[in-house]
Structures are given as structure tokens and as C-alpha cells.
Protein backbone atom coordinates (compact mmCIF):
# COMPACT_ATOMS: atom_id res chain seq x y z
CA UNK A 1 -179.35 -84.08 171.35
CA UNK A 2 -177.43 -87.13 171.14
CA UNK A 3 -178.89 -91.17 170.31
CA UNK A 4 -176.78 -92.12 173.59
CA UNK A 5 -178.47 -89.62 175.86
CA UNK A 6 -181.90 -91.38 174.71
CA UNK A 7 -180.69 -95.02 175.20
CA UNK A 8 -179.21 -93.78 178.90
CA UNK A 9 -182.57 -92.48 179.82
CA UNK A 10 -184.44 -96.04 178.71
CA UNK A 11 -181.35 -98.08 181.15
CA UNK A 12 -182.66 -95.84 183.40
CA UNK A 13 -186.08 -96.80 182.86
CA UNK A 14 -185.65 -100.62 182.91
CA UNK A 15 -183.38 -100.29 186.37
CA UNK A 16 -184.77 -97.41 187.88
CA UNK A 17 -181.80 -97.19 189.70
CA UNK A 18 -178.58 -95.46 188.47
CA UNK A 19 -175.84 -97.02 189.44
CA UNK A 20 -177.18 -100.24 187.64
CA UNK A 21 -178.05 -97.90 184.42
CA UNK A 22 -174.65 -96.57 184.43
CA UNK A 23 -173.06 -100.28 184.74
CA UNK A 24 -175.44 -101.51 182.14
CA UNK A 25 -174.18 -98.57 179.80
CA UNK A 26 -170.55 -99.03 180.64
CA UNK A 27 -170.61 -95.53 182.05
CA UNK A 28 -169.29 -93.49 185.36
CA UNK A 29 -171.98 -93.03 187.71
CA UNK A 30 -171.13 -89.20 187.47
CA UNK A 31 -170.70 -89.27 183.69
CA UNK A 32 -174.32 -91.30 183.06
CA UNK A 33 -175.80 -88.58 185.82
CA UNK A 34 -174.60 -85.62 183.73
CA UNK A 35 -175.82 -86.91 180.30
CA UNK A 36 -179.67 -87.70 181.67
CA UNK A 37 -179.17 -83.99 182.61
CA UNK A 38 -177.95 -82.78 179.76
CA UNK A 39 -181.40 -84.78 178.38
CA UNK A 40 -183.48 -82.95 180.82
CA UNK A 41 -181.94 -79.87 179.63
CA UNK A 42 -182.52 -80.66 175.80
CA UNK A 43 -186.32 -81.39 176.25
CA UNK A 44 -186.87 -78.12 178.65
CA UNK A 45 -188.47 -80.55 181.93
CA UNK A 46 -187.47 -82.99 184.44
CA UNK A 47 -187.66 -86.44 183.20
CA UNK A 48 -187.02 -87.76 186.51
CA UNK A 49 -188.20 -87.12 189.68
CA UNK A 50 -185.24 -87.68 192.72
CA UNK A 51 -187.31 -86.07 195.07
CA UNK A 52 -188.86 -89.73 195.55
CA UNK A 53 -186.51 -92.93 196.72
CA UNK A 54 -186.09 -94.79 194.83
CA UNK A 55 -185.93 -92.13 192.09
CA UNK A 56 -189.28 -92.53 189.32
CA UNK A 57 -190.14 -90.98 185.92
CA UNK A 58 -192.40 -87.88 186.18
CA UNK A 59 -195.36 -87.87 184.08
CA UNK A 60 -192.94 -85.96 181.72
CA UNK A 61 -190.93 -88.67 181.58
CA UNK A 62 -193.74 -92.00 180.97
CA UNK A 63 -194.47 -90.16 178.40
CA UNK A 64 -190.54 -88.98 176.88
CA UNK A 65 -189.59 -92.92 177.31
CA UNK A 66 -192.29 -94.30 174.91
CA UNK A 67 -191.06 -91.57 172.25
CA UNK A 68 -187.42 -92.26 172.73
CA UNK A 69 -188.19 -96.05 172.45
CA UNK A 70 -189.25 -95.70 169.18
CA UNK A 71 -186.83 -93.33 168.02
CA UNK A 72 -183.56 -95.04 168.96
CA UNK A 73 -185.10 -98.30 168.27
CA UNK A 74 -185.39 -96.47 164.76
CA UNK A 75 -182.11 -95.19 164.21
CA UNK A 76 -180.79 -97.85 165.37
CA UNK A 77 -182.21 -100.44 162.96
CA UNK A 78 -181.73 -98.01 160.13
CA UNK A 79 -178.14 -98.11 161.03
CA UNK A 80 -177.80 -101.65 161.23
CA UNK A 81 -179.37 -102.05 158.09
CA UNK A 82 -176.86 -99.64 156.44
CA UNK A 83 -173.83 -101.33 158.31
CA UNK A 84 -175.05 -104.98 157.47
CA UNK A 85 -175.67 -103.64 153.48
CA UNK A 86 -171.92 -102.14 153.32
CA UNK A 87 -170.70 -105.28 155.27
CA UNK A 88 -172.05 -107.74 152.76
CA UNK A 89 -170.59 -105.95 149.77
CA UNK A 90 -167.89 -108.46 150.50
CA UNK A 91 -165.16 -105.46 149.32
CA UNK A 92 -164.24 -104.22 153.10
CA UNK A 93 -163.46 -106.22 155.70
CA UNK A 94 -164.42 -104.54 159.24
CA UNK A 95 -162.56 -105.11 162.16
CA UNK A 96 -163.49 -103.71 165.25
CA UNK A 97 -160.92 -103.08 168.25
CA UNK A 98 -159.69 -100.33 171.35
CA UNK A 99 -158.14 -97.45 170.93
CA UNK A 100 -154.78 -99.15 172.89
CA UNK A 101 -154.63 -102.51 170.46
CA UNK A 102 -155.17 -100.03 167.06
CA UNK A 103 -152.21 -98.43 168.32
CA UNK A 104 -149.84 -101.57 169.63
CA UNK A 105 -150.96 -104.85 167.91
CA UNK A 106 -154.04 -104.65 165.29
CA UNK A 107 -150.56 -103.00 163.07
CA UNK A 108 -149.76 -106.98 163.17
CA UNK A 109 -152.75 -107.84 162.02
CA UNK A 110 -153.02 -105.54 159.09
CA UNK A 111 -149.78 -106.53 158.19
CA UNK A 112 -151.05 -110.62 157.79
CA UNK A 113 -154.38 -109.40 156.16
CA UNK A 114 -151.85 -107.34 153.55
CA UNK A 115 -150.31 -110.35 152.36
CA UNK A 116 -153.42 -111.86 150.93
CA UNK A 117 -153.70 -112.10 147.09
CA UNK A 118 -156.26 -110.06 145.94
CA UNK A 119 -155.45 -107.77 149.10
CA UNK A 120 -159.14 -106.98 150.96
CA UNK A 121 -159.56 -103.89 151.97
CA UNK A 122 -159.80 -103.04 155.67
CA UNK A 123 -162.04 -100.49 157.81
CA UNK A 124 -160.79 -100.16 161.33
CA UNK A 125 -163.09 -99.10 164.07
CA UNK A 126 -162.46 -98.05 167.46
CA UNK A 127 -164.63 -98.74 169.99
CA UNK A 128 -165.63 -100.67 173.86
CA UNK A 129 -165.25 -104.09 173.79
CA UNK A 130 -169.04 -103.94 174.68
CA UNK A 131 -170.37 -101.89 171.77
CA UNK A 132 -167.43 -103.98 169.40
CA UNK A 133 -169.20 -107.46 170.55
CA UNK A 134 -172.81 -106.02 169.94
CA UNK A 135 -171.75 -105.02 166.31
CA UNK A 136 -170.31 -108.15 165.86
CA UNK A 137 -173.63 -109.70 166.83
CA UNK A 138 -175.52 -107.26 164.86
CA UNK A 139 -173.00 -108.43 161.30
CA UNK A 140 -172.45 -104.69 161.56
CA UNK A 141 -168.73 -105.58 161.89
CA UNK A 142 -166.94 -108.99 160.59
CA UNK A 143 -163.98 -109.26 163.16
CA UNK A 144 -163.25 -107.72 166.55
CA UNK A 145 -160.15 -107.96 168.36
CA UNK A 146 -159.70 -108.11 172.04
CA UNK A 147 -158.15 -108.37 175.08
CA UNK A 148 -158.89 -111.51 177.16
CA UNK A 149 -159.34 -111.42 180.88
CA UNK A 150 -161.78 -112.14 183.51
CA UNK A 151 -163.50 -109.37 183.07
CA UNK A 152 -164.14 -109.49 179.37
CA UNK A 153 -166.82 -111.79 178.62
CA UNK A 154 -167.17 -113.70 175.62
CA UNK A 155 -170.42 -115.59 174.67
CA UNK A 156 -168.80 -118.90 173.07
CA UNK A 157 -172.44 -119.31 171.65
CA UNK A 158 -172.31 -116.98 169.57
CA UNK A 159 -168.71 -115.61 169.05
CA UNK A 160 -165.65 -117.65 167.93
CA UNK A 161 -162.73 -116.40 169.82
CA UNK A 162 -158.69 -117.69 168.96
CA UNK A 163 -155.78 -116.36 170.68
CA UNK A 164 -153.39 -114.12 168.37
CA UNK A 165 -150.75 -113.06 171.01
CA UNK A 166 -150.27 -111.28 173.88
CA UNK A 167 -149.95 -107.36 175.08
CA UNK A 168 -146.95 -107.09 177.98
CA UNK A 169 -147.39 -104.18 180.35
CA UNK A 170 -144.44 -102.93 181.85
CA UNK A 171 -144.83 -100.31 184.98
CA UNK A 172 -143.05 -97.40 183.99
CA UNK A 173 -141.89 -94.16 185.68
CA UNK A 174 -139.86 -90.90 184.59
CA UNK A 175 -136.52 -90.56 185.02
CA UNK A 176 -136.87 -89.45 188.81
CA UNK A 177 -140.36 -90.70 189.25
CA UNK A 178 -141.18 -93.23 192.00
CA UNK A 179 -140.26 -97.21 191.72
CA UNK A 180 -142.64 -99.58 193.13
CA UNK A 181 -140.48 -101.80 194.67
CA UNK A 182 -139.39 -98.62 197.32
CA UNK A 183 -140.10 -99.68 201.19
CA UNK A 184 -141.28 -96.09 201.92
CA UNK A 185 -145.08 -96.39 203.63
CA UNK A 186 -146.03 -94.09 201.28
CA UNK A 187 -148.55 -95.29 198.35
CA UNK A 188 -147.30 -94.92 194.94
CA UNK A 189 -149.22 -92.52 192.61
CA UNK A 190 -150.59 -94.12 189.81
CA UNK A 191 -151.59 -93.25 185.58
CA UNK A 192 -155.08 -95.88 185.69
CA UNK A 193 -157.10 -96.83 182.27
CA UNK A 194 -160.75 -95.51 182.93
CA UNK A 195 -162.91 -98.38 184.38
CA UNK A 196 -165.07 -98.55 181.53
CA UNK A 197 -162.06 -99.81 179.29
CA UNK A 198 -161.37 -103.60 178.99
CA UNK A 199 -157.78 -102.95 179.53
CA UNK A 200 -158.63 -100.99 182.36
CA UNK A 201 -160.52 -103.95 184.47
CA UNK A 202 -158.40 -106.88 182.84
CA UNK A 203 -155.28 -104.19 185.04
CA UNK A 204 -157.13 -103.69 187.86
CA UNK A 205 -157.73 -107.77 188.18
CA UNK A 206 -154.39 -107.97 187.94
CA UNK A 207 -152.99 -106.06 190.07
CA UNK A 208 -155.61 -106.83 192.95
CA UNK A 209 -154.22 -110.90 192.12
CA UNK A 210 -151.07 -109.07 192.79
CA UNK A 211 -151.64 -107.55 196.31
CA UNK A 212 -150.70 -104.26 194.79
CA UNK A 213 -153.92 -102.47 195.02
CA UNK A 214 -152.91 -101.08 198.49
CA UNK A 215 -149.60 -99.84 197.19
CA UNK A 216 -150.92 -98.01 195.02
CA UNK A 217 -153.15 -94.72 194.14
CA UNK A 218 -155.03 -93.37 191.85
CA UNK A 219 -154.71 -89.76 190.77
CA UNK A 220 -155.01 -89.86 187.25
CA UNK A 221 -157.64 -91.43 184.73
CA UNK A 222 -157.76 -91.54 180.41
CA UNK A 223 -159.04 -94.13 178.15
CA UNK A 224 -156.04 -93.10 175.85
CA UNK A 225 -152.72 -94.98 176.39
CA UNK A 226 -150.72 -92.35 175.21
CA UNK A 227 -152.28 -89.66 177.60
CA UNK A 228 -151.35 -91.93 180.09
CA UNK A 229 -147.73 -92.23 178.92
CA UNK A 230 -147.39 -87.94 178.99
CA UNK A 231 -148.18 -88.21 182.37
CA UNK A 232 -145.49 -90.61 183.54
CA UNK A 233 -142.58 -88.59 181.40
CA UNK A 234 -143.74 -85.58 183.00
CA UNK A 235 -143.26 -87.31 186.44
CA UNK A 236 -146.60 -87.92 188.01
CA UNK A 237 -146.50 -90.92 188.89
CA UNK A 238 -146.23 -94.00 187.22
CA UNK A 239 -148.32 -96.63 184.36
CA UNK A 240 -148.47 -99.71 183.12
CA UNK A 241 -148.22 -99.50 179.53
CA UNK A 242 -147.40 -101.82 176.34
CA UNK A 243 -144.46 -102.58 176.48
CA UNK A 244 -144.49 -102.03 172.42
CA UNK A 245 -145.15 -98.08 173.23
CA UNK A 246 -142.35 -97.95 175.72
CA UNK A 247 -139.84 -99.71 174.55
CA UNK A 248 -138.22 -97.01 172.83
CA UNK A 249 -138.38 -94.48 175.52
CA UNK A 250 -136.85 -96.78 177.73
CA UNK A 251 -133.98 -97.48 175.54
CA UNK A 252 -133.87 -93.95 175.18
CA UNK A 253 -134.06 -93.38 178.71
CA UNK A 254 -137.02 -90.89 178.41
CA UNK A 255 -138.54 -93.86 180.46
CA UNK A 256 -137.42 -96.00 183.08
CA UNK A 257 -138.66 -99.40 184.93
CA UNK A 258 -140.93 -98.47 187.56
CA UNK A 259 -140.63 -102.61 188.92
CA UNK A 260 -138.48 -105.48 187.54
CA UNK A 261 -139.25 -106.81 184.47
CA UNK A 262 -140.36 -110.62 185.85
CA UNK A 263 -143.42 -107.96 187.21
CA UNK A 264 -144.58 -107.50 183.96
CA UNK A 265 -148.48 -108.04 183.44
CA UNK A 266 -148.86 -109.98 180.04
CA UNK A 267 -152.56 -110.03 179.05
CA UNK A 268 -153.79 -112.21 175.95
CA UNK A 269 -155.27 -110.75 172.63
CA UNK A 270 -158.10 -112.77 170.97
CA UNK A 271 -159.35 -112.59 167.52
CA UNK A 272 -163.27 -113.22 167.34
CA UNK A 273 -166.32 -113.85 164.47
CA UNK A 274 -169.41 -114.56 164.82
CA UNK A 275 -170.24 -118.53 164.53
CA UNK A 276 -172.98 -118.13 161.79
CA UNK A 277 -170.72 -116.34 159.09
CA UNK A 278 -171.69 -117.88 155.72
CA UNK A 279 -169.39 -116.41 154.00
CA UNK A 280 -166.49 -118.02 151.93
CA UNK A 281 -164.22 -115.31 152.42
CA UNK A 282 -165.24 -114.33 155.67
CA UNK A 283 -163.16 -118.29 156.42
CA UNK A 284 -160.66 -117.77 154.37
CA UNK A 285 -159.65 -114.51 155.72
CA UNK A 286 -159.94 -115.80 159.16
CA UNK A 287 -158.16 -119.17 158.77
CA UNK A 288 -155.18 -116.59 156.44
CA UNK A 289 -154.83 -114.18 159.72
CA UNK A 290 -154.80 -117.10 162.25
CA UNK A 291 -152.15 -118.90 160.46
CA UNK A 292 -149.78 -115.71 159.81
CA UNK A 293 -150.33 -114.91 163.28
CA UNK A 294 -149.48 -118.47 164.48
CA UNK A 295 -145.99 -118.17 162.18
CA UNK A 296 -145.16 -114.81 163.66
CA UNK A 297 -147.22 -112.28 163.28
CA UNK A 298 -146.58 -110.97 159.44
């Protein structure tokens, strides 16, 4: 049984409906609908009963929800607690980020943090851009870093944000794959970030602002850049990736332009704490990164 199967089934409960749940949880309709089975399956009864419209709890499930109220709401504030105790040590600094920008650009960052005297020690942790900005909320983390797009929403209430740079994604194909720019009617098959990645919407934005969305077709999903990039060498179809992952293979020619490069998608990278942070390191970490970033990075 897993915490995340509990806090589905109470979305569920609050929306009764879900699509919304799955939204709310930053899930696949399909993927949220196979974990409140997999639920169903732990406890041995239907929690839910879809023979009514709109779908309700059976009397199974009134009385599951109250219990796995009170045991995530549990877990979870023994968690925080823990987090926020190990946070405050004031030895590790915590920086949350995706799995695409700890690969490409938070390198950058540990680089400026590294030439602080005493050097801080640094716990990375991958994660959505949703679950990073709750933990930042939470003081569970002290940084998060982020892309910045229209579909990435930052509460200026509450979080500080500062741009740090930018991530360029280049559409890339293999050797023989297909070039974007062809004339042929047919659409062009396409590597996609999973919708619930930030990268993946702030793309998808993008390329609907471009009137590419028609060209285009999805046949391939990952939340993993460099499952993405397999798939173009091997000639499925083609990706935009960061340009600081590709750059080598095209060079190499293991890669090759799938569009010119005045097509590239540049998307900016913000650095973010939480407003109320008392601590005196905590500002003179972040005013250290923001100027080594500002004079080039490391």
C-alpha cells in the first residue's frame, strides 16, 4: 500500500469526479484510475461505486476515507516535522528541482554554491514542480529551481522567484529521421515530455504559439529527457531537447537538426525561496548563487 494511493482516493473524495482528481494530483486520467484500483485491491472491496453517475463512495468507502484522512494527514506531518528538523540544522542546504534541470543546468548551480567559503553542503531532490513548490511551502526544502512558463504557476505571495538563465530546446532527429521543415502532408512523429511534467506543458504552449501542433504527432511519451533522446537516435521520430544534452551528438553527428536553429524554443529557469526565510544564511546563500549566476554561471 502506498501514502499516494490514499491521498488519490481523498482527491477523489473532495471532486467526486476523476478527471478533476487526476488534474488535482498531477496524474493521467488512466494512471490515477489504475492506482484507486490498485487501492480497492489492497483493502479487499470496492471503495467506489461507478455503477452510479456521477460515480459515489460505497458505504465501504465513507467509511475507508475518514481512516485514510487521518493516516496520511499523519504521515504526512510526521514527515514534515522530520524534513523541517533536518532543514534547520543549517548544515545542508536542500534544493529541490526536475529530473531534466538536475541533469542540464542545476550542475551550474552547484558549481556557484561550491565556491562559497565554508562550502555548504547540498541535498538535491528530484521531483514535480508541484510537489517541489509544496515542500518549499512546507520549509521541507530551502530552494527549488524551475522552469518558467505559462503553465507553471508561481504564488509571488509566498515564493520569491529570480531568473538564473535559460534552457534552449533544439528539435532534433537521427541521422535519416524526419525534418520538420519537409512540405510532405504527412505529420511528423514526435518524442513528447509526459503532460504532468512542467517542461512538458511549458513545450506544448509553445509549440501550440507556434502553429506546430498540427504538424506534429505524438507516438511516444517519458518524463526522462534522456529516454526521449534514445528514441530520436534510434530514428523514431524526432524531440526537442536541451540543447546542453545534444550538443555533442550533433557535433558528433549521432544527431542532427530536425528545424533551423532560429526555431529553437528557449524557456527561462527561475531560482525560488520562500519569502519568510529567517535565516542569515539562507540570504547569503541566495544573494552568493544569484550573483555567480548573474556573472556567468560559476
Amino acid at each position: 500500500m502506498q501514502l499516494k494511493w490514499l491521498e488519490d482516493f481523498e482527491a477523489y473524495a473532495v471532486t467526486r469526479s476523476f478527471t478533476k482528481a487526476a488534474e488535482l494530483r498531477n496524474v493521467t486520467h488512466p494512471a490515477f484510475g489504475r492506482r484507486i484500483r490498485a487501492l480497492e485491491s489492497w483493502v479487499g472491496v470496492p471503495l467506489i461505486d461507478r455503477g452510479a453517475f456521477p460515480a459515489v463512495l460505497t458505504p465501504a468507502g465513507v467509511d475507508f476515507l475518514e481512516v485514510a484522512r487521518a493516516v496520511s494527514s499523519d504521515l504526512n506531518g510526521v514527515r514534515t516535522e522530520l524534513r523541517r528538523r533536518h532543514t534547520r540544522d543549517g548544515r545542508v542546504l536542500t534544493i529541490a528541482t526536475g529530473r531534466t534541470l538536475a541533469r542540464t543546468f542545476f550542475p551550474r548551480v552547484h558549481q556557484a554554491i561550491g565556491r562559497m567559503r565554508p562550502q555548504v553542503p547540498i541535498r538535491l531532490i528530484t521531483a514535480s514542480v508541484h510537489d517541489a513548490m509544496n515542500m518549499l511551502a512546507d520549509e521541507t526544502v530551502d530552494l527549488v529551481l524551475c522552469y518558467s512558463g505559462p503553465s507553471v504557476e508561481i504564488d509571488p505571495a509566498i515564493v520569491e522567484s529570480r531568473s538564473v538563465g535559460a534552457e534552449r530546446l533544439v528539435a532534433v532527429r537521427g541521422p535519416a529521421g524526419p525534418e520538420l521543415s519537409g512540405r510532405g502532408r504527412a505529420r511528423v512523429p514526435l518524442l513528447n515530455y509526459s503532460e504532468t511534467m512542467a517542461l512538458g506543458r511549458v513545450l506544448r504552449h509553445a509549440l501550440a504559439a507556434r502553429g506546430l501542433t498540427e504538424r506534429l504527432e505524438t507516438i511516444f511519451e517519458s518524463d526522462l529527457a534522456e529516454t526521449l533522446l534514445d528514441g530520436v537516435k534510434l530514428g523514431r521520430g524526432i524531440a526537442w531537447l536541451p540543447e546542453a544534452l545534444v550538443a555533442g551528438e550533433i557535433a558528433g553527428g549521432a544527431l542532427a537538426r530536425a528545424d533551423a536553429p532560429e526555431q529553437d524554443i528557449s524557456i527561462e529557469i527561475r531560482l525560488c525561496r520562500r519569502r519568510r526565510d529567517l535565516r542569515p544564511k539562507g540570504h547569503a546563500i541566495w544573494r552568493h548563487i544569484l550573483a555567480q549566476m548573474a556573472a556567468g554561471g560559476a
